[in-house]
N, C-alpha and C. Protein backbone atom coordinates (compact mmCIF):
# COMPACT_ATOMS: atom_id res chain seq x y z
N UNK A 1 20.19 -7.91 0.96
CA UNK A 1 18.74 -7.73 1.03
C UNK A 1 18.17 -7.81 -0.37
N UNK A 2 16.94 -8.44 -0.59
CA UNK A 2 16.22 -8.56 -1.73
C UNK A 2 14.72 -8.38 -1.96
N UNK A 3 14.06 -7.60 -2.56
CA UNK A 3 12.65 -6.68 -2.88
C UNK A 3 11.97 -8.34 -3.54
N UNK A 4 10.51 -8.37 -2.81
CA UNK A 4 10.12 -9.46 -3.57
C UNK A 4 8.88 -8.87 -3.59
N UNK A 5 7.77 -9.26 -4.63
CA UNK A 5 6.48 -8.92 -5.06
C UNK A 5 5.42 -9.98 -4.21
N UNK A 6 5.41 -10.27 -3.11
CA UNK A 6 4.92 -11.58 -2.56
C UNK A 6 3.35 -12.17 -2.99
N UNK A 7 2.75 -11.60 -3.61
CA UNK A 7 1.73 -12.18 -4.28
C UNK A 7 2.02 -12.61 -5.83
N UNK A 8 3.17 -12.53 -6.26
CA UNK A 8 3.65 -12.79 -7.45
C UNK A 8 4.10 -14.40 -7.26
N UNK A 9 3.78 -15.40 -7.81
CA UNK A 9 3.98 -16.87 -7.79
C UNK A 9 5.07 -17.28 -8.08
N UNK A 10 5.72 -16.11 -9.19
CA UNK A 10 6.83 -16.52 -9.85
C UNK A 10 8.14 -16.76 -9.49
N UNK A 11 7.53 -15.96 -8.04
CA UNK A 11 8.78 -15.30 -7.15
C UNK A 11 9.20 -17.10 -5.83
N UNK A 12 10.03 -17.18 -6.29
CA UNK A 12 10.57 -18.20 -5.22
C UNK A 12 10.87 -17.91 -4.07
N UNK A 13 9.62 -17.32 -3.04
CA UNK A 13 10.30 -16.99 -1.83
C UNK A 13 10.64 -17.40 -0.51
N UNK A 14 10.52 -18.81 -0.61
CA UNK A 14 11.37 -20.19 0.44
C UNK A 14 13.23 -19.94 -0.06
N UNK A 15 13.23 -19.40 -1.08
CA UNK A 15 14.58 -20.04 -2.22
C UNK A 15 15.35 -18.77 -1.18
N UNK A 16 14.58 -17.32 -1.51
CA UNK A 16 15.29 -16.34 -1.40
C UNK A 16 15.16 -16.04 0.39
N UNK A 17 14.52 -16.54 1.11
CA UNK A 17 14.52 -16.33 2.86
C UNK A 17 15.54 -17.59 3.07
N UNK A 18 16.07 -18.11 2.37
CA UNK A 18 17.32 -19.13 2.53
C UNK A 18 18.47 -18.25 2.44
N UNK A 19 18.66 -17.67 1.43
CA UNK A 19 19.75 -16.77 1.19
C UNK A 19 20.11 -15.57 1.11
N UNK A 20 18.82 -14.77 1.21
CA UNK A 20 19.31 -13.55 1.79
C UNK A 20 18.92 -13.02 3.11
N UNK A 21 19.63 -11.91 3.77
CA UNK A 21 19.72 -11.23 4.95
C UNK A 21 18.11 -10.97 5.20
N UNK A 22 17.95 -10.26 4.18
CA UNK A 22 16.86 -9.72 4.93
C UNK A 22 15.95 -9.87 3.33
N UNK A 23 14.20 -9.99 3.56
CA UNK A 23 13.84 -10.12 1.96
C UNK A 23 13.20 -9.37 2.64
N UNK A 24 12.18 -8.13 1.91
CA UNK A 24 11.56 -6.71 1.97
C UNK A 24 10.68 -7.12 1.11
N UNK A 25 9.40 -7.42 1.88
CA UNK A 25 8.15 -7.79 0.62
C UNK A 25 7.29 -6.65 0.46
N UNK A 26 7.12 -6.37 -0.53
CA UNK A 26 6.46 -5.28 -1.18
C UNK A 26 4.69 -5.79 -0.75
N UNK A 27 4.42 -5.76 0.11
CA UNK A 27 3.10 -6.28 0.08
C UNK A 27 2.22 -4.86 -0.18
N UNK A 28 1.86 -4.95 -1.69
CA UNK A 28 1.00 -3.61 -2.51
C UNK A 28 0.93 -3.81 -3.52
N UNK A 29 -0.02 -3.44 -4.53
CA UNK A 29 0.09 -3.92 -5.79
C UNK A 29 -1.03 -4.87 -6.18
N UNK A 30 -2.13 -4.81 -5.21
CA UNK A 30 -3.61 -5.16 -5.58
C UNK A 30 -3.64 -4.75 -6.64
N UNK A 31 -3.76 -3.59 -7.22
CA UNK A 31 -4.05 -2.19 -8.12
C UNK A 31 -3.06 -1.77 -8.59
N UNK A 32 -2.41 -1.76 -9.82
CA UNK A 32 -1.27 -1.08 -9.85
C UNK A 32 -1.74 -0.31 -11.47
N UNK A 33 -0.50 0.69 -11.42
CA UNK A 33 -0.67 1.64 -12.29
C UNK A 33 -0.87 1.35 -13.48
N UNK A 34 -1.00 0.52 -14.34
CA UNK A 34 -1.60 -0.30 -15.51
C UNK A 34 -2.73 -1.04 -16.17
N UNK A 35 -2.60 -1.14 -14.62
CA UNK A 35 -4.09 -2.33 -14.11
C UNK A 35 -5.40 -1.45 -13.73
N UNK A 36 -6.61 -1.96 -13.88
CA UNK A 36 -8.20 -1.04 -13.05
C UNK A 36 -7.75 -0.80 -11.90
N UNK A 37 -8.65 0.17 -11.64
CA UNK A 37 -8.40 1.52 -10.44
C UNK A 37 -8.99 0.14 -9.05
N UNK A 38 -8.91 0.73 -7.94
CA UNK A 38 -9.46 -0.46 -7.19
C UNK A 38 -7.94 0.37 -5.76
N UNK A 39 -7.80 -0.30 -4.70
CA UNK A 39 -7.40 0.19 -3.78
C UNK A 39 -5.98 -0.78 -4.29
N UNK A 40 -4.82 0.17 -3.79
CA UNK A 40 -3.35 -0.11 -3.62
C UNK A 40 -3.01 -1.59 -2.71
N UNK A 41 -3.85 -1.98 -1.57
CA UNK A 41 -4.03 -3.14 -1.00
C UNK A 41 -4.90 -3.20 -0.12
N UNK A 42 -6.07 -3.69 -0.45
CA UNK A 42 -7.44 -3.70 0.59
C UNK A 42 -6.66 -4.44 1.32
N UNK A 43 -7.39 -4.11 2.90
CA UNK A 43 -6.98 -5.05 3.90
C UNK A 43 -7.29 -6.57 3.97
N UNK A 44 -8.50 -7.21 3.10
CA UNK A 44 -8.38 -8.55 3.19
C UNK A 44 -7.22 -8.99 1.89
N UNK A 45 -6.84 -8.20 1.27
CA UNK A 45 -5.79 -8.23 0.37
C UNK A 45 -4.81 -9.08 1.36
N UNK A 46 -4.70 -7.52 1.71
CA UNK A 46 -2.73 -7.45 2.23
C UNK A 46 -2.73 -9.07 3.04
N UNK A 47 -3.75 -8.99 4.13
CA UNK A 47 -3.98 -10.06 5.21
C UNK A 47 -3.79 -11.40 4.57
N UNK A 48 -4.52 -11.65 3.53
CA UNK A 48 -4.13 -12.97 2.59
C UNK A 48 -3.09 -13.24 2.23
N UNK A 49 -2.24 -12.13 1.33
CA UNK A 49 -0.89 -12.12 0.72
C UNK A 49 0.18 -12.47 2.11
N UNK A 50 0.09 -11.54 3.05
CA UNK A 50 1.35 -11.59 3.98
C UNK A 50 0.99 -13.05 5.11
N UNK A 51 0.24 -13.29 5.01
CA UNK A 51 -0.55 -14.67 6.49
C UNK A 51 0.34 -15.65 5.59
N UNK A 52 -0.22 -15.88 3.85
CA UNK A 52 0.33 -16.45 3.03
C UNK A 52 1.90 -16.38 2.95
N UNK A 53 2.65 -15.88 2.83
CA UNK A 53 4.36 -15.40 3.27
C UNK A 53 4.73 -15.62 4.14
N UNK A 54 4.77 -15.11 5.28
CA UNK A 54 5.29 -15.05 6.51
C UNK A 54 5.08 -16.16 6.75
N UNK A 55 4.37 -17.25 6.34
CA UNK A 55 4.72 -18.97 7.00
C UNK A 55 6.08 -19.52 5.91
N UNK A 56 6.36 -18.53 5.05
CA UNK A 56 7.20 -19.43 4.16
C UNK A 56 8.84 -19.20 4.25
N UNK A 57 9.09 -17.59 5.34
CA UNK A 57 10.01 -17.11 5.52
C UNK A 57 10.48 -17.29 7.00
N UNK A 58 11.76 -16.92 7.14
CA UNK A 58 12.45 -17.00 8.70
C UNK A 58 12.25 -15.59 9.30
N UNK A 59 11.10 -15.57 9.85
CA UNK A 59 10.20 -14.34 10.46
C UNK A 59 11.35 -12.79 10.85
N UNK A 60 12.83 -13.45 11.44
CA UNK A 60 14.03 -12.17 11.75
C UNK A 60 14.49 -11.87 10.16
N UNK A 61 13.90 -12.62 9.54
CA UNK A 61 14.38 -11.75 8.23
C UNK A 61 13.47 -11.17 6.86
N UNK A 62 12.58 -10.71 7.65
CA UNK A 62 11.57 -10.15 6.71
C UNK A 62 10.91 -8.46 7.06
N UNK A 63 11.20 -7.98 6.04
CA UNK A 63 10.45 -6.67 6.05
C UNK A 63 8.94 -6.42 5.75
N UNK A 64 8.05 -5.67 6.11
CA UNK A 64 6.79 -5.79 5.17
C UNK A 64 7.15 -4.44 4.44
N UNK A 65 7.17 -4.34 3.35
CA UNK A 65 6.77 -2.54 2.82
C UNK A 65 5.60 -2.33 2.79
N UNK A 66 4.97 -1.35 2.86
CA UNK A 66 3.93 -0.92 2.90
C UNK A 66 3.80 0.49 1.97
N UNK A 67 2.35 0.23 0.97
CA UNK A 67 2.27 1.40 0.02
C UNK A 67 1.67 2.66 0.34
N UNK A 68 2.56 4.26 0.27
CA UNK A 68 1.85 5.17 0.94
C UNK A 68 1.77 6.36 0.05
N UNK A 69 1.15 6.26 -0.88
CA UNK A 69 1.05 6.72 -1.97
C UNK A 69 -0.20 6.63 -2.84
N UNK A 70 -0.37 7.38 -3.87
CA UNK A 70 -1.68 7.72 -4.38
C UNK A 70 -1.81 7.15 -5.68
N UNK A 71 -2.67 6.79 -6.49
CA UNK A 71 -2.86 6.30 -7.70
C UNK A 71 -3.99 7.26 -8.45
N UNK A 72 -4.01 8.39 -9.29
CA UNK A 72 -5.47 8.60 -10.32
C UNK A 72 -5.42 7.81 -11.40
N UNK A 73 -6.54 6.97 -11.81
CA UNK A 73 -6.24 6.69 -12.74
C UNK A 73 -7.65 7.33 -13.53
N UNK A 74 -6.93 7.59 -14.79
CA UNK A 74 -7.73 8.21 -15.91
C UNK A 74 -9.21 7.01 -16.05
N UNK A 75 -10.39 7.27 -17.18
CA UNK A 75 -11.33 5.92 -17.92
C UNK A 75 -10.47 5.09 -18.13
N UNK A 76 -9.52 5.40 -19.41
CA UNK A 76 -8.42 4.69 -19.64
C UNK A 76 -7.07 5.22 -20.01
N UNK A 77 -6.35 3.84 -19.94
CA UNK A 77 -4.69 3.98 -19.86
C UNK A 77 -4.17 4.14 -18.22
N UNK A 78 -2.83 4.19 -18.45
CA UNK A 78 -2.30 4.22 -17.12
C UNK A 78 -2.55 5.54 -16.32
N UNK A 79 -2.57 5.14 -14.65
CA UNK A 79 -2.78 6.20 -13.69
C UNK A 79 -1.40 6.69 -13.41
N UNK A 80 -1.69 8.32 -12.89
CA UNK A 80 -0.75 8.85 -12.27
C UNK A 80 -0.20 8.45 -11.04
N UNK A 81 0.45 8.35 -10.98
CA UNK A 81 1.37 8.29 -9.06
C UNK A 81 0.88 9.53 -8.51
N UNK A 82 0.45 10.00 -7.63
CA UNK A 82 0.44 10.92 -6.36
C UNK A 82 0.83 11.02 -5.07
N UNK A 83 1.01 11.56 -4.57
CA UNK A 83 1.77 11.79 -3.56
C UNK A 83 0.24 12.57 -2.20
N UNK A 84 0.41 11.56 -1.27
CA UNK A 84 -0.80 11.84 -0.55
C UNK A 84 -1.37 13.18 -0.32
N UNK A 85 -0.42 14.16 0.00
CA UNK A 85 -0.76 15.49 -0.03
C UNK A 85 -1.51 16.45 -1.54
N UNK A 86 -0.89 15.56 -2.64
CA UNK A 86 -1.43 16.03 -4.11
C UNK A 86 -2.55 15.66 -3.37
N UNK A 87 -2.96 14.04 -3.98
CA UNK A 87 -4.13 13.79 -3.83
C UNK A 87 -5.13 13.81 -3.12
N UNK A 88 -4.96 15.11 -1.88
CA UNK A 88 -5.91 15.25 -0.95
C UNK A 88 -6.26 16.83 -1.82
N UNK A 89 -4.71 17.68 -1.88
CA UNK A 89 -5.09 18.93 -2.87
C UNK A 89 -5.78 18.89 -3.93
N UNK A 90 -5.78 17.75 -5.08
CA UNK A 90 -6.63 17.92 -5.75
C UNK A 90 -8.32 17.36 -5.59
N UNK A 91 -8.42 16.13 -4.73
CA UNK A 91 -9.64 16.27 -3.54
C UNK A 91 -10.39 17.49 -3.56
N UNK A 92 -9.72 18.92 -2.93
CA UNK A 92 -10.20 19.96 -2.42
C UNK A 92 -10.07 20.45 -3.93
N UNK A 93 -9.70 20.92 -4.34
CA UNK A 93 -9.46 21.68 -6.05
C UNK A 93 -10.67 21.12 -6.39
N UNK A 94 -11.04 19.75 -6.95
CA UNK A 94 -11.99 18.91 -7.63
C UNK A 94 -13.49 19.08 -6.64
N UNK A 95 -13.28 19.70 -5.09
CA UNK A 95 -14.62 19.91 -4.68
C UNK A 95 -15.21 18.92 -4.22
N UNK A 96 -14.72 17.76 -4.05
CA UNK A 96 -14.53 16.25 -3.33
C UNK A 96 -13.82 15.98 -2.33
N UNK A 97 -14.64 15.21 -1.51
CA UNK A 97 -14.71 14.56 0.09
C UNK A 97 -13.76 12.95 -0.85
N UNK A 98 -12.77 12.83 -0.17
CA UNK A 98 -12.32 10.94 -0.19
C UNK A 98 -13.24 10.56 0.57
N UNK A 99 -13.84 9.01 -0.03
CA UNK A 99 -14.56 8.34 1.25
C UNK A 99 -13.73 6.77 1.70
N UNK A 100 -14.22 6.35 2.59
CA UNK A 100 -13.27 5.08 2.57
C UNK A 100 -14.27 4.40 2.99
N UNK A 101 -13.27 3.52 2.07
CA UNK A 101 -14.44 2.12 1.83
C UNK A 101 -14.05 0.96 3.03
N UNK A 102 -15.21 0.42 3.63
CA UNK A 102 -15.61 -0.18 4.73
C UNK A 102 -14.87 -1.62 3.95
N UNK A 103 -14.85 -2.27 3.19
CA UNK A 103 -14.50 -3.74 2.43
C UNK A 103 -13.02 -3.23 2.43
N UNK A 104 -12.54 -2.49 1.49
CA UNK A 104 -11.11 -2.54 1.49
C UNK A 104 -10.34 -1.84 2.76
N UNK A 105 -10.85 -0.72 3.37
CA UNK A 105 -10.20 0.08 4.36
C UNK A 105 -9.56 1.29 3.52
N UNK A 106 -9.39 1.30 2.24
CA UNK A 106 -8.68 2.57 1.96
C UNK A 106 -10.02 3.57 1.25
N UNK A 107 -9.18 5.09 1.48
CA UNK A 107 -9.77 6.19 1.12
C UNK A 107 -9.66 6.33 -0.42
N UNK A 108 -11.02 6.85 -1.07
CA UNK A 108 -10.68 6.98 -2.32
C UNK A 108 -11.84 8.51 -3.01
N UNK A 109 -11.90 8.65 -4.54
CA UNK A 109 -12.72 9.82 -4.60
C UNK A 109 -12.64 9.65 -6.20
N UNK A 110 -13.92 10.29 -6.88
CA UNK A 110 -13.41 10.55 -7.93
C UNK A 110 -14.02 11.78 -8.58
N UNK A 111 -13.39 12.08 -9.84
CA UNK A 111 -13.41 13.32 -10.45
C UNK A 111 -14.00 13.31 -12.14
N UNK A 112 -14.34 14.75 -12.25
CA UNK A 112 -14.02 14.76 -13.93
C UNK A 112 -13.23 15.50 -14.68
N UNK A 113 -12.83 15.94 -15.76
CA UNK A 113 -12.03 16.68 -16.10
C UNK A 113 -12.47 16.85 -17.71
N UNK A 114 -12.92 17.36 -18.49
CA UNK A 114 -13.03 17.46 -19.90
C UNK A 114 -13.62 16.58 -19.89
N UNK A 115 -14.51 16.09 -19.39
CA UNK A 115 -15.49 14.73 -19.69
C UNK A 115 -14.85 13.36 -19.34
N UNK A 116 -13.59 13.28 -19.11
CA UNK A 116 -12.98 11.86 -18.73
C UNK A 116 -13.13 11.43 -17.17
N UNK A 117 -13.32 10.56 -16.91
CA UNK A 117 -13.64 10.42 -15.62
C UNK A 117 -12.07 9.70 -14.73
N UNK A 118 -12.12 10.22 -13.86
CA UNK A 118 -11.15 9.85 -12.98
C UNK A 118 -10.97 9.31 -11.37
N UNK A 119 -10.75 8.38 -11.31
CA UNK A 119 -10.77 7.29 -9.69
C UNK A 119 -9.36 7.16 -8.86
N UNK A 120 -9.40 7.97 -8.02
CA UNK A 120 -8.06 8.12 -7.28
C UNK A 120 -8.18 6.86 -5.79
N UNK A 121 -7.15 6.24 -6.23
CA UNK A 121 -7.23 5.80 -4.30
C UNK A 121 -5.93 5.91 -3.66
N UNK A 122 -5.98 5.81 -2.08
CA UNK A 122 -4.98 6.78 -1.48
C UNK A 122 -4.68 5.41 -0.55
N UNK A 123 -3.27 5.31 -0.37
CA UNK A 123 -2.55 4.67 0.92
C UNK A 123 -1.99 5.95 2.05
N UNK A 124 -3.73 6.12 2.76
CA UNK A 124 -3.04 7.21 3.60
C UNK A 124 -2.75 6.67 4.58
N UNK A 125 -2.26 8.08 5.70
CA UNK A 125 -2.13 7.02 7.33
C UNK A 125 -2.93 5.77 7.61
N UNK A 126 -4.71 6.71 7.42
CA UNK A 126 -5.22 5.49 8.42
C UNK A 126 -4.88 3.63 7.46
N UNK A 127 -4.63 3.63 6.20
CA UNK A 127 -4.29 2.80 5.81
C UNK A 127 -2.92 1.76 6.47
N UNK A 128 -2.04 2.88 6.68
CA UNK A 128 -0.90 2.27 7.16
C UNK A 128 -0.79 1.90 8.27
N UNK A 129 -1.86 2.74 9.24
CA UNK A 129 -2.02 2.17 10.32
C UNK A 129 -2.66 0.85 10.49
N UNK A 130 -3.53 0.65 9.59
CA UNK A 130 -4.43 -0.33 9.24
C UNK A 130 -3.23 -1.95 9.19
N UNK A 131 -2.85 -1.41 8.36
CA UNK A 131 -1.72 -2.67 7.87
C UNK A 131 -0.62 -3.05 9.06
N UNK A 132 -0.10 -1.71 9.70
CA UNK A 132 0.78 -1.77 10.81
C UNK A 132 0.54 -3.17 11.78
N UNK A 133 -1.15 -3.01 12.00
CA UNK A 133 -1.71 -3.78 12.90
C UNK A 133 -2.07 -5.46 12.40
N UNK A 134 -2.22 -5.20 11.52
CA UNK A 134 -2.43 -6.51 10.37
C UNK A 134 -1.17 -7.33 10.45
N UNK A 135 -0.23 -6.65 10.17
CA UNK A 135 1.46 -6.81 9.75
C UNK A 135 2.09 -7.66 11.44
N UNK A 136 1.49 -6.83 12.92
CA UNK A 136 2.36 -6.83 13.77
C UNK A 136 1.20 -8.35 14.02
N UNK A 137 -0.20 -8.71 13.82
CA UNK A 137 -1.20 -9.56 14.49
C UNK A 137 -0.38 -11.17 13.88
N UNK A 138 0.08 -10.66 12.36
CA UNK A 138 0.91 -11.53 11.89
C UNK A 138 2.17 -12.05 12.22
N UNK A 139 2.57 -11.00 12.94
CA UNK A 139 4.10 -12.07 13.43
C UNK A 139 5.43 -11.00 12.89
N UNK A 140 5.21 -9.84 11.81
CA UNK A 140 5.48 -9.17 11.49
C UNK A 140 6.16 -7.88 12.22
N UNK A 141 7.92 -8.14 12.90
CA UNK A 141 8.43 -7.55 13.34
C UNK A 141 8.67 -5.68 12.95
N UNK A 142 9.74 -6.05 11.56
CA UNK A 142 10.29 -4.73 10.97
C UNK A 142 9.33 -4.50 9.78
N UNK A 143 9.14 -3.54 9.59
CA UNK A 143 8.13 -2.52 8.00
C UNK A 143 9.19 -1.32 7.66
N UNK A 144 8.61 -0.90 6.68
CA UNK A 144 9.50 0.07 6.00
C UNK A 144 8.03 0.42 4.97
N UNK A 145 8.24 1.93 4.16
CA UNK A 145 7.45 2.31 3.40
C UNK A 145 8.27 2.66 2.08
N UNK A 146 7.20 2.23 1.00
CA UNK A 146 7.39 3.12 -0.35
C UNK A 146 6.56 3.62 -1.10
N UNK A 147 6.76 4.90 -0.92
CA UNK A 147 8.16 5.84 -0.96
C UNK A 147 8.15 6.48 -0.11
N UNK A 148 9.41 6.93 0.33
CA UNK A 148 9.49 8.33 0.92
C UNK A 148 9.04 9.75 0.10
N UNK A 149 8.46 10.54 1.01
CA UNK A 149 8.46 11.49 0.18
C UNK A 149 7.09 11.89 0.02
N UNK A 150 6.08 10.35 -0.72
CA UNK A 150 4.89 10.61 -0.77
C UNK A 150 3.76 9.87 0.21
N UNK A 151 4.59 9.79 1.36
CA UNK A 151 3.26 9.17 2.65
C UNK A 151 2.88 10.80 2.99
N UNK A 152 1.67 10.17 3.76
CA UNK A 152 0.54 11.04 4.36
C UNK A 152 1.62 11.30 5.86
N UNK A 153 1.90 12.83 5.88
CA UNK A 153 2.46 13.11 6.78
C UNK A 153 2.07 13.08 8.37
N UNK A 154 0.62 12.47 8.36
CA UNK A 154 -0.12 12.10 9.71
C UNK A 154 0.46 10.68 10.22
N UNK A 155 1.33 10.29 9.13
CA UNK A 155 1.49 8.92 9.79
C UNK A 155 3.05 8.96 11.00
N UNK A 156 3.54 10.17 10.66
CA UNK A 156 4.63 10.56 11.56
C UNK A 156 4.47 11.32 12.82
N UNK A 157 2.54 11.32 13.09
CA UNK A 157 2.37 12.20 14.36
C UNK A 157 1.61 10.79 14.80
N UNK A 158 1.74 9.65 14.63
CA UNK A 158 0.64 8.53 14.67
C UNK A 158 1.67 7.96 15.80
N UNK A 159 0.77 7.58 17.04
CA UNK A 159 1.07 6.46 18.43
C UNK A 159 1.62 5.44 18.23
N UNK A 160 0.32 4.97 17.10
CA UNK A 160 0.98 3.39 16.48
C UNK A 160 1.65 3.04 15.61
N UNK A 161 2.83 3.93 15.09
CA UNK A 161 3.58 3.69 14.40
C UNK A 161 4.68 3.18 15.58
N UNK A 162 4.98 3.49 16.94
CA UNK A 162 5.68 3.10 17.62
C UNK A 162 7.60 2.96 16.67
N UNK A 163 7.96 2.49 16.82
CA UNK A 163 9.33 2.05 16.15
C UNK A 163 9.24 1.12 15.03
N UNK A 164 8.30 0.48 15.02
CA UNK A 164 8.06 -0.05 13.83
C UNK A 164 8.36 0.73 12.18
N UNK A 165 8.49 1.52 11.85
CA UNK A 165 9.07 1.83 10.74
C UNK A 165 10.52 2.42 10.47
């Protein structure tokens, strides 16, 4: 099995659904921890990236991952990782409602702290559910998440997760 970045160009992924078992595409990473704050993978994101893939792979051998995890990121420099439950606790600590945005589908909020301003966005359930459905409309058998540990624990009382993960 082999982890591929599927919106990454660089990545040869006709080369690698030739030869390995199974390829596990990281489809996340709209936004990443380096990069401006902005959602982990809006849904016309993900929908572009994976519609785009999944014609290029042998459909029994593809995973989607899906991101379930939190990003703050500071004005500037790199954001923290959170873990959905942080970032709902500090939500409530900070005295802030997440709202979710109608264009991307994910929940987000922001804060201040000593004058620096801070923009958190969240891959919670309803996100994953979001993608679940995106993922399965696509042709998209098996999913898997990363990480363990820091998904929104609603997504394990969720209908539509069915066996899919």
């Amino acid at each position: 099995a082999v982890t591929a970045p599927p919106a990454d160009p660089n990545w040869n992924l006709p080369a690698l659904g030739s030869l390995a078992d199974r390829v596990i595409l990281m489809v996340y990473g709209e936004h990443w921890q380096t990069g401006s704050p902005g959602p982990i993978a809006s849904d016309p994101w993900f929908t572009s990236v994976l519609s785009r893939v999944l014609k290029q792979l042998p459909s029994g051998r593809v995973t989607v991952a899906l991101a379930s995890y939190a990003y703050d990121w500071p004005a500037s420099g790199p954001a923290a990782i959170l873990s959905i439950d942080q970032a709902e606790a500090l939500a409530a600590q900070k005295g802030v409602r997440p709202e979710r945005d109608l264009v991307s589908g994910s929940a987000h909020f922001s804060y201040s702290v000593d004058g620096v301003q801070h923009t958190v966005w969240l891959s919670d359930a309803t996100v994953v559910r979001q993608e679940l459905a995106i993922g399965r409309a696509a042709g998209a058998r098996s999913f898997a998440l990363w990480r363990l540990g820091t998904e929104d624990p609603a997504i394990w009382h969720s209908t539509e997760l069915g066996s899919g993960l």
